[in-house]
PDB file of N, CA and C in Angstrom:
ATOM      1  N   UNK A   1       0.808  -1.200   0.000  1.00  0.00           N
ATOM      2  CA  UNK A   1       0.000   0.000   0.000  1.00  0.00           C
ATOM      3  C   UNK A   1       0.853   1.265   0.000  1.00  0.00           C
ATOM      4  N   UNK A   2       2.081   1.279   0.946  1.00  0.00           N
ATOM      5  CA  UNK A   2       2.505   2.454   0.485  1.00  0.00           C
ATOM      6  C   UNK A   2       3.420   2.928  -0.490  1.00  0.00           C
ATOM      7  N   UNK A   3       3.682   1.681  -1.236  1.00  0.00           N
ATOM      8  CA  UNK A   3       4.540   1.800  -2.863  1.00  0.00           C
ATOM      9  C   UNK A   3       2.861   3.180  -3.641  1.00  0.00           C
ATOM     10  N   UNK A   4       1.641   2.743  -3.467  1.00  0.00           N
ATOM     11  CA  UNK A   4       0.854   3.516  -4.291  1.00  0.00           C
ATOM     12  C   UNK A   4       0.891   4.806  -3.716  1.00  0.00           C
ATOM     13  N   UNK A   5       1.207   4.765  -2.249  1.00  0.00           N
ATOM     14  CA  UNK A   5       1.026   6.174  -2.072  1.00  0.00           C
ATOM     15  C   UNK A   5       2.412   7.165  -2.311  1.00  0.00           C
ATOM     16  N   UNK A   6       3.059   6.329  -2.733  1.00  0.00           N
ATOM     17  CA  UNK A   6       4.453   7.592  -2.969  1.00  0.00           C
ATOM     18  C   UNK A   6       4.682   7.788  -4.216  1.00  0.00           C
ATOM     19  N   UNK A   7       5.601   9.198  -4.549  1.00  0.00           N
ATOM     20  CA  UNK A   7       4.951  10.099  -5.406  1.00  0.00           C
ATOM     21  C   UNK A   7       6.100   9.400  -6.741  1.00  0.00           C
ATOM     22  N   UNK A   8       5.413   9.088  -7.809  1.00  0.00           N
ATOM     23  CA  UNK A   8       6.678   8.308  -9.213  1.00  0.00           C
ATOM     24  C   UNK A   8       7.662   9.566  -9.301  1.00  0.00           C
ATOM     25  N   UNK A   9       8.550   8.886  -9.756  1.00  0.00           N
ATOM     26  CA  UNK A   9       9.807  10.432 -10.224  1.00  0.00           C
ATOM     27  C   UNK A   9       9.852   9.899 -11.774  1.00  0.00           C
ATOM     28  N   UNK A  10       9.869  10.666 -12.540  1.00  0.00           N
ATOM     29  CA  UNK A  10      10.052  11.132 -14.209  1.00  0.00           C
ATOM     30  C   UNK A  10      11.567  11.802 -14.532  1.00  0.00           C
ATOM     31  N   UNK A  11      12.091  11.055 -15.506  1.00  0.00           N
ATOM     32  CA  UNK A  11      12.927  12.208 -16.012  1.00  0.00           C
ATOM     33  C   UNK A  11      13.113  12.438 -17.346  1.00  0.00           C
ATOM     34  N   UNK A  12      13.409  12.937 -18.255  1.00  0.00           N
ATOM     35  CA  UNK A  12      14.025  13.481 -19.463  1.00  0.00           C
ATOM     36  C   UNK A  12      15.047  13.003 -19.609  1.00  0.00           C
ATOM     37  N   UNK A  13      14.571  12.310 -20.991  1.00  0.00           N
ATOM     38  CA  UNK A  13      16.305  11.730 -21.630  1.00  0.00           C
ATOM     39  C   UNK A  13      16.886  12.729 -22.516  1.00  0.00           C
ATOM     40  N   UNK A  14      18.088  12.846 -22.227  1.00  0.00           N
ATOM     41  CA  UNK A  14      18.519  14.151 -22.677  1.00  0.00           C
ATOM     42  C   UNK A  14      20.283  13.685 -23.974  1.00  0.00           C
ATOM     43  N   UNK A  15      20.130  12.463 -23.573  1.00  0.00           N
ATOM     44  CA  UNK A  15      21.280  11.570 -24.116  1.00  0.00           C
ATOM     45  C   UNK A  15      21.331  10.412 -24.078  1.00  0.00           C
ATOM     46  N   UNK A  16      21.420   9.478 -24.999  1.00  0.00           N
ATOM     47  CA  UNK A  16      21.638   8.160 -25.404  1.00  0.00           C
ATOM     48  C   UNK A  16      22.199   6.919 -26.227  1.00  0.00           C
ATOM     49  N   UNK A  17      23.616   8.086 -25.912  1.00  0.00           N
ATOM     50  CA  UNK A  17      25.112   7.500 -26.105  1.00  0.00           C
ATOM     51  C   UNK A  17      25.292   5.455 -26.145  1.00  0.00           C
ATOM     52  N   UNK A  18      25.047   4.821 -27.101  1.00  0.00           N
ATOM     53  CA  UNK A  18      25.249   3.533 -26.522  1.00  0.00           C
ATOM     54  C   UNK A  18      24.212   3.074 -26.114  1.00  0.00           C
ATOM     55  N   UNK A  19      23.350   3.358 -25.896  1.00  0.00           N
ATOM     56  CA  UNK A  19      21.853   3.141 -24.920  1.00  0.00           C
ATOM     57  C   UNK A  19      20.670   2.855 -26.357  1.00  0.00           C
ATOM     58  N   UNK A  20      20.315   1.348 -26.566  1.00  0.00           N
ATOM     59  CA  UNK A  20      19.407   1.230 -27.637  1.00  0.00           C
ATOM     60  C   UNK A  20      18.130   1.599 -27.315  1.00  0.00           C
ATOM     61  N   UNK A  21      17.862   1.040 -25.979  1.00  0.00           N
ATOM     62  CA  UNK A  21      16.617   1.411 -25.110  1.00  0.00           C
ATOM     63  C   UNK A  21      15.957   2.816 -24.492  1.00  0.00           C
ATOM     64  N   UNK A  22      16.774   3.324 -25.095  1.00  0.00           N
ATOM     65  CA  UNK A  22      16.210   5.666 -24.766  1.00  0.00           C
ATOM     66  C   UNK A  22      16.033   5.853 -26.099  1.00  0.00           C
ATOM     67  N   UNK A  23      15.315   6.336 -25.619  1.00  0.00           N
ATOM     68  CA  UNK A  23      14.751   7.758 -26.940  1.00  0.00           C
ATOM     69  C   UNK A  23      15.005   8.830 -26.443  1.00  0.00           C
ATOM     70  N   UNK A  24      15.472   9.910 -26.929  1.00  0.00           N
ATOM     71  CA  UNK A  24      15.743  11.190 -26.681  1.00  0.00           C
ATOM     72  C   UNK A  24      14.667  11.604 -26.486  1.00  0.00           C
ATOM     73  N   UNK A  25      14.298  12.812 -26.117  1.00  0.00           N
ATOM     74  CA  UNK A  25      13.203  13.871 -25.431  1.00  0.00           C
ATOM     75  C   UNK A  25      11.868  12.833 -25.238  1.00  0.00           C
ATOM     76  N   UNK A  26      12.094  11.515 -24.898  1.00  0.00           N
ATOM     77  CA  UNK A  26      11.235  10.828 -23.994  1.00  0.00           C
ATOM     78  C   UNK A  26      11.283  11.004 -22.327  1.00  0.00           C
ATOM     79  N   UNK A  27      10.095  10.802 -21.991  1.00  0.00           N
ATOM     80  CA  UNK A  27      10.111  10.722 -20.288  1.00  0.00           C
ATOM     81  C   UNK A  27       9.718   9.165 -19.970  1.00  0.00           C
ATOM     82  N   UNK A  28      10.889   8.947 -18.770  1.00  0.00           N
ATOM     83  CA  UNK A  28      10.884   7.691 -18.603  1.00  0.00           C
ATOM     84  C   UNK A  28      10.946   7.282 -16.895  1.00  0.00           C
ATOM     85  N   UNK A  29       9.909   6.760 -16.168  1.00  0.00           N
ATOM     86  CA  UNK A  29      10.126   6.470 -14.735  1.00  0.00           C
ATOM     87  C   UNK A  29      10.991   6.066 -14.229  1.00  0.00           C
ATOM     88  N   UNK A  30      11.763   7.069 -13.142  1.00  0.00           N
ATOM     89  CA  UNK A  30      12.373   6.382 -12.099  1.00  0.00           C
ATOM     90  C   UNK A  30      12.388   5.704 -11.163  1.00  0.00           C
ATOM     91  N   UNK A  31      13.296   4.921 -10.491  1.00  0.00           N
ATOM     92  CA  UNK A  31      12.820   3.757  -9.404  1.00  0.00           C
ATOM     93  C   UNK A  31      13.608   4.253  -8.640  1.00  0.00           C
ATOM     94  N   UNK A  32      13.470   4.281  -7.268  1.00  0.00           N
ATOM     95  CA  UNK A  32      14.497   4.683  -6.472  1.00  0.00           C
ATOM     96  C   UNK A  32      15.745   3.225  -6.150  1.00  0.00           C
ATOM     97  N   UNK A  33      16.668   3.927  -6.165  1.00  0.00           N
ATOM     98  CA  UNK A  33      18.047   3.216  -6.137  1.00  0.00           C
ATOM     99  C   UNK A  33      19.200   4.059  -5.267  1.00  0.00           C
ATOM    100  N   UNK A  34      18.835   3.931  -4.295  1.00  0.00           N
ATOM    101  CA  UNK A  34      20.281   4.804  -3.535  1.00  0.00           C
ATOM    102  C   UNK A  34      21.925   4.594  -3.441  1.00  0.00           C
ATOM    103  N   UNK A  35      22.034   3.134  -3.678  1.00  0.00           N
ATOM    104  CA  UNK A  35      23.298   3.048  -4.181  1.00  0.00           C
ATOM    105  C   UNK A  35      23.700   3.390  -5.558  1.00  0.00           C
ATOM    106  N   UNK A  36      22.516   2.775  -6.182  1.00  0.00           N
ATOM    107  CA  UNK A  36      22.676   3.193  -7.670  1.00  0.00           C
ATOM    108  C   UNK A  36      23.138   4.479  -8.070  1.00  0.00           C
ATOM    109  N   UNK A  37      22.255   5.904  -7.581  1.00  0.00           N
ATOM    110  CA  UNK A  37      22.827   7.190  -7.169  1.00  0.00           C
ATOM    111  C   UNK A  37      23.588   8.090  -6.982  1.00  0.00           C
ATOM    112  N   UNK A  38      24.450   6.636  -5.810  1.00  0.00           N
ATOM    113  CA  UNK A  38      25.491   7.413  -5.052  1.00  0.00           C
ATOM    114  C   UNK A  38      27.056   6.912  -6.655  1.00  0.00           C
ATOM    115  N   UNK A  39      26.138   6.462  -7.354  1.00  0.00           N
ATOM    116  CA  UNK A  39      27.647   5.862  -8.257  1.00  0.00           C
ATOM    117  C   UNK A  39      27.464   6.289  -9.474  1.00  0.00           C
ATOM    118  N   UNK A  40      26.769   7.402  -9.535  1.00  0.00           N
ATOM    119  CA  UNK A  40      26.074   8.034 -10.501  1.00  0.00           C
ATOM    120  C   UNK A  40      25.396   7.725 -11.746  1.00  0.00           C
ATOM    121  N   UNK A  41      24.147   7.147 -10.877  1.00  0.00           N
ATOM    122  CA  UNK A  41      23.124   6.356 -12.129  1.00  0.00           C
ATOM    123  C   UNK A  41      21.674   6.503 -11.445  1.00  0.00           C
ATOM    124  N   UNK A  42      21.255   6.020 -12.320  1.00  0.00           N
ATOM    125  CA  UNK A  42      19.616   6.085 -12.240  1.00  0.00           C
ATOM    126  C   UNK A  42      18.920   4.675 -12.705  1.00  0.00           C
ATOM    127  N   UNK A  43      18.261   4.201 -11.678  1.00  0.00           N
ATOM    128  CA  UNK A  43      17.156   2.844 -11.841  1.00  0.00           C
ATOM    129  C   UNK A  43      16.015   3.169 -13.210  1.00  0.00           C
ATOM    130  N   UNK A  44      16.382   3.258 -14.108  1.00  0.00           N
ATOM    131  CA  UNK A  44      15.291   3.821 -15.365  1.00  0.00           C
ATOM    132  C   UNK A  44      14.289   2.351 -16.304  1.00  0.00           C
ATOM    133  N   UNK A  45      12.710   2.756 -16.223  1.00  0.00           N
ATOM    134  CA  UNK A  45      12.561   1.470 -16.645  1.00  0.00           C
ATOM    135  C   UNK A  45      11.934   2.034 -18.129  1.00  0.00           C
ATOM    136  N   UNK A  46      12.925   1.054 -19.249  1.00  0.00           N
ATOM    137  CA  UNK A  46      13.329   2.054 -20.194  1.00  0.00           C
ATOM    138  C   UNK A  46      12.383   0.961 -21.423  1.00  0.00           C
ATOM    139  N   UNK A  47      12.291   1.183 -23.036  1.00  0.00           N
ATOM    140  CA  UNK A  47      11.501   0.570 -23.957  1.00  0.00           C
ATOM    141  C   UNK A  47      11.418  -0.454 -23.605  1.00  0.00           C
ATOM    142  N   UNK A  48      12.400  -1.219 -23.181  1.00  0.00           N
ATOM    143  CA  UNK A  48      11.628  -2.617 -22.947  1.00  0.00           C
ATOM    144  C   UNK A  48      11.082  -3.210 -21.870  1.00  0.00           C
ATOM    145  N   UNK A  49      10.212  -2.551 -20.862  1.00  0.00           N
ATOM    146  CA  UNK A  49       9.873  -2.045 -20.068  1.00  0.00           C
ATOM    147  C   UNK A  49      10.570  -2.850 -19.005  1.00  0.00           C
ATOM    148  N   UNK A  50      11.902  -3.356 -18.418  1.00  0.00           N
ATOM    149  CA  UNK A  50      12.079  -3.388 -17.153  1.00  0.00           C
ATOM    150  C   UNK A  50      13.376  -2.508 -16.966  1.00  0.00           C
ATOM    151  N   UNK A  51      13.593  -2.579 -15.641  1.00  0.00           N
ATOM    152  CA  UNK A  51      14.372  -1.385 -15.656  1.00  0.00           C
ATOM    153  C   UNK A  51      15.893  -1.873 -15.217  1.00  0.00           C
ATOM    154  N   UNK A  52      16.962  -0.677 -15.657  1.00  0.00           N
ATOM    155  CA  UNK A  52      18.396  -0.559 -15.696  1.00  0.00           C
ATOM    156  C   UNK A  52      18.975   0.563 -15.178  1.00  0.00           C
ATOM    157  N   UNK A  53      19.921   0.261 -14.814  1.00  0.00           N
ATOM    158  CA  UNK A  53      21.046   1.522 -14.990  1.00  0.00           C
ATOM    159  C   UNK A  53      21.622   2.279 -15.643  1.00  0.00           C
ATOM    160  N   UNK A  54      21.451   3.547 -16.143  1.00  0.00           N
ATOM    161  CA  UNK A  54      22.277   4.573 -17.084  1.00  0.00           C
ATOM    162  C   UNK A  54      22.720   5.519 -16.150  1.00  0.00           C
ATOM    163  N   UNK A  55      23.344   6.030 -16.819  1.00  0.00           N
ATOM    164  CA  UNK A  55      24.264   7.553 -16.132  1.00  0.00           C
ATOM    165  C   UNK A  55      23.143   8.128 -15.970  1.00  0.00           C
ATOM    166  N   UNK A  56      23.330   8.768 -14.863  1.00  0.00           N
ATOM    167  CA  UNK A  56      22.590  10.181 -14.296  1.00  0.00           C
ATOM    168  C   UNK A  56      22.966  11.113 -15.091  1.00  0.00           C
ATOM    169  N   UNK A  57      23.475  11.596 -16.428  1.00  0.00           N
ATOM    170  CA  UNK A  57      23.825  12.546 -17.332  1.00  0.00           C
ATOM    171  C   UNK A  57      23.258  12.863 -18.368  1.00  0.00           C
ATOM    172  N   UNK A  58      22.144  11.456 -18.733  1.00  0.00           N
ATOM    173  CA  UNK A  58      21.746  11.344 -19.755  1.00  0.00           C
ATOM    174  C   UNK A  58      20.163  11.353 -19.120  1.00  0.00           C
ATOM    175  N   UNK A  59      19.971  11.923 -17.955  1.00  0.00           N
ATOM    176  CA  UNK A  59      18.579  12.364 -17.795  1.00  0.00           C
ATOM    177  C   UNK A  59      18.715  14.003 -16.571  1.00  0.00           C
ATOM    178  N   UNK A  60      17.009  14.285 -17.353  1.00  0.00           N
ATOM    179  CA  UNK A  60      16.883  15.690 -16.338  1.00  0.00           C
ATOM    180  C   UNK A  60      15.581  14.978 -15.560  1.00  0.00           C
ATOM    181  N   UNK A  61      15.549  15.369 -14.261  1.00  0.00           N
ATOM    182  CA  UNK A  61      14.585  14.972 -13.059  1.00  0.00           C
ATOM    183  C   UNK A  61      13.377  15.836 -13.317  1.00  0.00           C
ATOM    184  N   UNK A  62      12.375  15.289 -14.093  1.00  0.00           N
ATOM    185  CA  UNK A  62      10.816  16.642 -14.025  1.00  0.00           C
ATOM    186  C   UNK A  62       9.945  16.102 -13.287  1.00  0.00           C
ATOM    187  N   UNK A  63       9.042  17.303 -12.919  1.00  0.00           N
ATOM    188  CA  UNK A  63       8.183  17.022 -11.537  1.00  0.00           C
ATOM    189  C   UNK A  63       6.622  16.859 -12.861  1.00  0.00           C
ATOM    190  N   UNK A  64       6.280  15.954 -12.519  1.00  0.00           N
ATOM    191  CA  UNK A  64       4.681  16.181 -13.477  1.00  0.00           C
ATOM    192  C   UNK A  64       3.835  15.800 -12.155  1.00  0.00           C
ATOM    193  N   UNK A  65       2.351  16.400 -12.732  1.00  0.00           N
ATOM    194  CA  UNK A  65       1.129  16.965 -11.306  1.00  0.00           C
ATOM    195  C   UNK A  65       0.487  15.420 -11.960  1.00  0.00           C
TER     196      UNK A  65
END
């Protein structure tokens, strides 16, 4: 129950260097990953819908209502 109540994070692919699975100026959900993070990446669940690790460089963090 409280996975539904917390709020999704979105970001902007802004680069996809090597990466078959991004599309540029797509928005794609984040998962939280705190180690992942701290090593500069992002839990992204990307075209084929489960999710991976990319650089935190190749996305911007947007807030949608």
């Amino acid at each position: 129950m409280e996975e539904e109540r917390r709020e999704k994070i979105f970001a902007l692919c802004i680069e996809n260097k090597d990466c078959e699975d991004l599309e540029k100026r797509k928005i794609y959900q984040i998962l939280p990953d705190d180690a992942a993070a701290k090593e500069g990446y992002l839990r992204v669940v990307d075209e084929s819908g489960e999710d991976y690790l990319y650089p935190r460089s190749y996305f911007i963090l947007v807030r949608l209502p």
